[in-house]
C-alpha atoms as a PDB file:
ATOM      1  CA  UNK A   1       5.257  -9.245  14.225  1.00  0.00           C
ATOM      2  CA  UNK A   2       1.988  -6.959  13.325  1.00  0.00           C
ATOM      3  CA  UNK A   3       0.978 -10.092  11.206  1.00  0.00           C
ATOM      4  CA  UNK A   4       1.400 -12.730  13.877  1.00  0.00           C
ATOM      5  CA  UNK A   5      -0.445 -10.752  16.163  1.00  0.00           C
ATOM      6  CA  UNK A   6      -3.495 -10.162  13.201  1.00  0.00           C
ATOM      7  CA  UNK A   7      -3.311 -14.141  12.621  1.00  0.00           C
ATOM      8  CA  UNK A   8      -3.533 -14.453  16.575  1.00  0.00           C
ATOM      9  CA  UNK A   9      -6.598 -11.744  16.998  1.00  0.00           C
ATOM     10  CA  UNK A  10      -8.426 -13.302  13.771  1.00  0.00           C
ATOM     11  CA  UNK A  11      -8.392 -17.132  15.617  1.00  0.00           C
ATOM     12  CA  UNK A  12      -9.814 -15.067  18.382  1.00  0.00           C
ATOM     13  CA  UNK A  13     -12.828 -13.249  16.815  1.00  0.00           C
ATOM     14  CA  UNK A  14     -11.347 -10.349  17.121  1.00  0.00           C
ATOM     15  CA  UNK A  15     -11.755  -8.610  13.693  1.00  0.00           C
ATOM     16  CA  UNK A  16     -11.640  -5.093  14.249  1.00  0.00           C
ATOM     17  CA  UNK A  17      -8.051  -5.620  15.769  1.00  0.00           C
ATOM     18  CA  UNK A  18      -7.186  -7.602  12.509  1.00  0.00           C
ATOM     19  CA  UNK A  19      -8.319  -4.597  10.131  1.00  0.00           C
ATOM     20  CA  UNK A  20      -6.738  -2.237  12.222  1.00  0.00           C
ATOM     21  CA  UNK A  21      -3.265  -3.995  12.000  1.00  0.00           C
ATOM     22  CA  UNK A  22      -3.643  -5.353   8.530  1.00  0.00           C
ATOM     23  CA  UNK A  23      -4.622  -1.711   7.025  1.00  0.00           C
ATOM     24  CA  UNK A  24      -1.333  -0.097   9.683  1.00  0.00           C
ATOM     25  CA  UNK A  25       1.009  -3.298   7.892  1.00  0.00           C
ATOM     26  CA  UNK A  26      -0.164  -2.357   4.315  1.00  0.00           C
ATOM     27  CA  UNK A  27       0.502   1.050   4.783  1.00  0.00           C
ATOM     28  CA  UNK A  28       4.524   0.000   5.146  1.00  0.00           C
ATOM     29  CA  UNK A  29       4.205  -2.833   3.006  1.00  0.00           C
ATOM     30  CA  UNK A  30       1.012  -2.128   0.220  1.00  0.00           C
ATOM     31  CA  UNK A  31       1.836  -5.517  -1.934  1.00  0.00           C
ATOM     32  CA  UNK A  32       1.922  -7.775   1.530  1.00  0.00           C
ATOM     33  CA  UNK A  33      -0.862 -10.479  -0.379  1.00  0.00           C
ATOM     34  CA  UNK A  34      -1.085 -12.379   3.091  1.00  0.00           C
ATOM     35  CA  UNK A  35      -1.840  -9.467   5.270  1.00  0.00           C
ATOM     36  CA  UNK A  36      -4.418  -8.713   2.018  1.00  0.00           C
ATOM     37  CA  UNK A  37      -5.950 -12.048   2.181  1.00  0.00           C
ATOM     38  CA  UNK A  38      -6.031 -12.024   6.463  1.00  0.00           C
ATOM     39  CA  UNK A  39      -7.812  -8.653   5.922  1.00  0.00           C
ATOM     40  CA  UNK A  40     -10.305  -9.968   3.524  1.00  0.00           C
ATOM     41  CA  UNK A  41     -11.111 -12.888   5.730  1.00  0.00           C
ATOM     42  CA  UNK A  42     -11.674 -10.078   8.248  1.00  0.00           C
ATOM     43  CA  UNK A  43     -14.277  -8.099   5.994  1.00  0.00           C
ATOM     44  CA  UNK A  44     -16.067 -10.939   5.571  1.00  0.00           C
ATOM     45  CA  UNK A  45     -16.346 -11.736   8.989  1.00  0.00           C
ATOM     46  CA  UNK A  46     -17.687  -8.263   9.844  1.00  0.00           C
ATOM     47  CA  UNK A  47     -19.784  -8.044   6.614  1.00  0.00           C
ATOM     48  CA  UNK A  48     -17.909  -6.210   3.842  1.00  0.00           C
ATOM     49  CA  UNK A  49     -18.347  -8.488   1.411  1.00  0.00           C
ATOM     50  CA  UNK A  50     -17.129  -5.876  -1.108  1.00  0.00           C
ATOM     51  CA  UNK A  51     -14.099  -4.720   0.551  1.00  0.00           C
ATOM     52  CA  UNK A  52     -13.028  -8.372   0.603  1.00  0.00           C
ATOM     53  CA  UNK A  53     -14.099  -8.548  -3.305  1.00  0.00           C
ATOM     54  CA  UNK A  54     -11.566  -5.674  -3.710  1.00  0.00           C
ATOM     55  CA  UNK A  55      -8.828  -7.069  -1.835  1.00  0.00           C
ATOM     56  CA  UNK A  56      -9.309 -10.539  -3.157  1.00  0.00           C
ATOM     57  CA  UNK A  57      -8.942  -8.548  -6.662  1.00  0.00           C
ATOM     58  CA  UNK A  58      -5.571  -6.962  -5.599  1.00  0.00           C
ATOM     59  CA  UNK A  59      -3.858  -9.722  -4.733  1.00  0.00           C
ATOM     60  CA  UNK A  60      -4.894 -11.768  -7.658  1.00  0.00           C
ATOM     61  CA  UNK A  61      -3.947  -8.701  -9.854  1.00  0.00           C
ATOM     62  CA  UNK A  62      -0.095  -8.813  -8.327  1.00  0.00           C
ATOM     63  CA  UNK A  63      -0.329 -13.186  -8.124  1.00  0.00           C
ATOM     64  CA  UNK A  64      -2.405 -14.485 -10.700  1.00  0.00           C
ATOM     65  CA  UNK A  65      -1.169 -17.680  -9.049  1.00  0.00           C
ATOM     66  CA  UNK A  66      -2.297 -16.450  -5.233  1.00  0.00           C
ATOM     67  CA  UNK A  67      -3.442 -19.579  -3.327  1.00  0.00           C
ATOM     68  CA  UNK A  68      -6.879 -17.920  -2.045  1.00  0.00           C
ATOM     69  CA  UNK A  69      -7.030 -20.536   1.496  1.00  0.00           C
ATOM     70  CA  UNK A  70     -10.095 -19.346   3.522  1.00  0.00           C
ATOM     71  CA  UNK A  71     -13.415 -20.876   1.835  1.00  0.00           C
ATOM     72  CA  UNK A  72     -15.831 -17.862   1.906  1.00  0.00           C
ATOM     73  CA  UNK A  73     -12.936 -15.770   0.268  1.00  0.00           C
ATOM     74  CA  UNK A  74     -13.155 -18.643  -2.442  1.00  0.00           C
ATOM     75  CA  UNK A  75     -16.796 -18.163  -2.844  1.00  0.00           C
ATOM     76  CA  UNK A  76     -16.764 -14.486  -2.871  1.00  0.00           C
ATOM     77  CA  UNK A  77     -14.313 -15.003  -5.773  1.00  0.00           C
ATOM     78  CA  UNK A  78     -16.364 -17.444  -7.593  1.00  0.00           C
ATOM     79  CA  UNK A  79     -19.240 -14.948  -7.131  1.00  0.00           C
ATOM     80  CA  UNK A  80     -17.539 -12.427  -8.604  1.00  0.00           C
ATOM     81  CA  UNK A  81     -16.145 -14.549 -11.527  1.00  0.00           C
ATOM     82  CA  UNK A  82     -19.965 -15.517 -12.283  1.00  0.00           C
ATOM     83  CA  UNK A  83     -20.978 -11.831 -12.280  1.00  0.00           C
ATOM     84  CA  UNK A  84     -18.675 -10.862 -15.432  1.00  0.00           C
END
């Protein structure tokens, strides 16, 4: 339920709602890779690049195989894969 409503705020802009809920779901549930990747998208959207790096890192480090979906959490990936 705390994710559908995330996925509902994020279609409507509103992103601090979406951390809020995302960070209260992974409190219960730390290895939840889609509220991970919904956060992420968040951070972007409000600027933290880096937090979305870090997340992005998480859930690849539990699912090598994760199927990153949002485009700018691709390209902060490939960023991040060019840096190394």
């Amino acid at each position: 339920k705390i994710l559908a409503q995330s996925q509902k705020d994020y279609l409507a802009g509103n992103y601090p709602s979406v951390i809020q809920r995302c960070n209260e779901l992974l409190r219960s549930d730390p290895k939840n890779q889609v509220a991970m990747e919904l956060l992420a998208s968040a951070y972007v959207s409000v600027g933290e690049k880096e937090k979305a790096r870090e997340l992005i890192t998480k859930i690849l480090a539990l699912n090598p195989h994760y199927p990153i979906r949002s485009g700018p959490l691709k390209k902060i990936y490939s960023q991040k894969k060019k840096r190394k």
